[in-house]
Protein backbone atom coordinates (compact mmCIF):
# COMPACT_ATOMS: atom_id res chain seq x y z
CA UNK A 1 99.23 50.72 148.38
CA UNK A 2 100.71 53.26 145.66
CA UNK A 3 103.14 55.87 146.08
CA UNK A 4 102.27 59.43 146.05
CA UNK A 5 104.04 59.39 142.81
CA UNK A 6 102.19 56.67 141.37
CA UNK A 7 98.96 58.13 142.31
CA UNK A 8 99.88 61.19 140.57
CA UNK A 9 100.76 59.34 137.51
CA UNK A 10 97.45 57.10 137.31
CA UNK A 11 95.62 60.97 137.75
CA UNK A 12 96.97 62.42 135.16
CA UNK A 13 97.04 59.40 132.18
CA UNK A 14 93.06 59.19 132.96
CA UNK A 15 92.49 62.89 131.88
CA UNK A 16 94.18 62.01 128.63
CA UNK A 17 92.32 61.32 125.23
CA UNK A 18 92.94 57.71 124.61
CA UNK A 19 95.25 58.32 121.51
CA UNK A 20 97.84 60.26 124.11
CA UNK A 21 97.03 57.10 126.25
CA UNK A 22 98.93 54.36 123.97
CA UNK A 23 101.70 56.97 123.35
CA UNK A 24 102.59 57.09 127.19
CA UNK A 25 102.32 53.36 126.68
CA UNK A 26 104.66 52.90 124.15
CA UNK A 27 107.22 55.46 126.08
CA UNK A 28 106.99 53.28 129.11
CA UNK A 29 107.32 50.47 126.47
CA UNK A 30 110.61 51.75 125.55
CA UNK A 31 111.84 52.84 128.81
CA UNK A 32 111.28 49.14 129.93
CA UNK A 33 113.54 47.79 126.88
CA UNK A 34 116.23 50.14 127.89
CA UNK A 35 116.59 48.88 131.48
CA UNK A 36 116.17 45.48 130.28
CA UNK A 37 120.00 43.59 131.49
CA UNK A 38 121.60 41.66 128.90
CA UNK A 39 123.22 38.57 129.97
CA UNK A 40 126.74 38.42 129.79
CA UNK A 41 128.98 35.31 129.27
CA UNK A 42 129.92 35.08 132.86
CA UNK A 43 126.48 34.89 133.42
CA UNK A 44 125.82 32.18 130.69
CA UNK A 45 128.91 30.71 132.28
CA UNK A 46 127.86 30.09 135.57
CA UNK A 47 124.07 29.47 134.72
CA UNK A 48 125.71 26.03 132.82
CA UNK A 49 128.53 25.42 135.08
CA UNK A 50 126.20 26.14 138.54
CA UNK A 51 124.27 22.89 137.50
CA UNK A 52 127.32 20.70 137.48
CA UNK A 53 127.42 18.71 140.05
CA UNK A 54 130.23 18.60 142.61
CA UNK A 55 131.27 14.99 141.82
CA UNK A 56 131.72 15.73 138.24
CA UNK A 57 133.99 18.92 138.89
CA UNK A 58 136.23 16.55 141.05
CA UNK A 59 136.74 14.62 137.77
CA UNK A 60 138.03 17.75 135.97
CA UNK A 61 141.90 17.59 135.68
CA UNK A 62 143.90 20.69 137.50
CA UNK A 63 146.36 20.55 134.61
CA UNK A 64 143.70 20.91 132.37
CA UNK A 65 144.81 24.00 130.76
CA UNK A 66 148.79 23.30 131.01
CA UNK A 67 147.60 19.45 129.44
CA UNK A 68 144.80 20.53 127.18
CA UNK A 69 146.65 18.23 123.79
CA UNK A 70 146.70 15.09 126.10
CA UNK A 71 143.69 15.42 127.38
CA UNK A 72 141.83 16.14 123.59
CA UNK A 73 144.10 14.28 121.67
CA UNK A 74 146.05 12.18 123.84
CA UNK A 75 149.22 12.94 123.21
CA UNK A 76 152.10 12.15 125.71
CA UNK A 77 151.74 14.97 128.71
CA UNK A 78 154.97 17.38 128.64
């Protein structure tokens, strides 16, 4: 069932000429773009790391950050 709203819209883009027609469509067109949410790189982040799973993130060393030379190039940990 459509809103009153939506009603009203649908009434009004029939008593158009079909020319006015495609330029409500390509407003809406835009209008749609605008809204459209880009992903951030949290959301990348979690979309890759949400697939992990939980055995492997037990692997992951706590000192990772602290230890990052040992564990990349194996140097002696400080």
């Amino acid at each position: 069932m459509l809103s009153d709203s939506e009603n009203m819209i649908i009434r009004d883009l029939k008593m158009l000429l079909p020319e006015q027609q495609e330029q409500v469509i390509k407003f809406i067109q835009k209008l749609m773009k605008k809204n459209i949410r880009h992903e951030t790189i949290w959301d990348k982040i979690y979309k890759h790391t949400g697939s992990v799973p939980a055995e492997k993130w037990e692997n992951i060393p706590a000192d990772g950050a602290e230890q990052h030379d040992h564990y990349l190039y194996g140097t002696p940990k400080k």
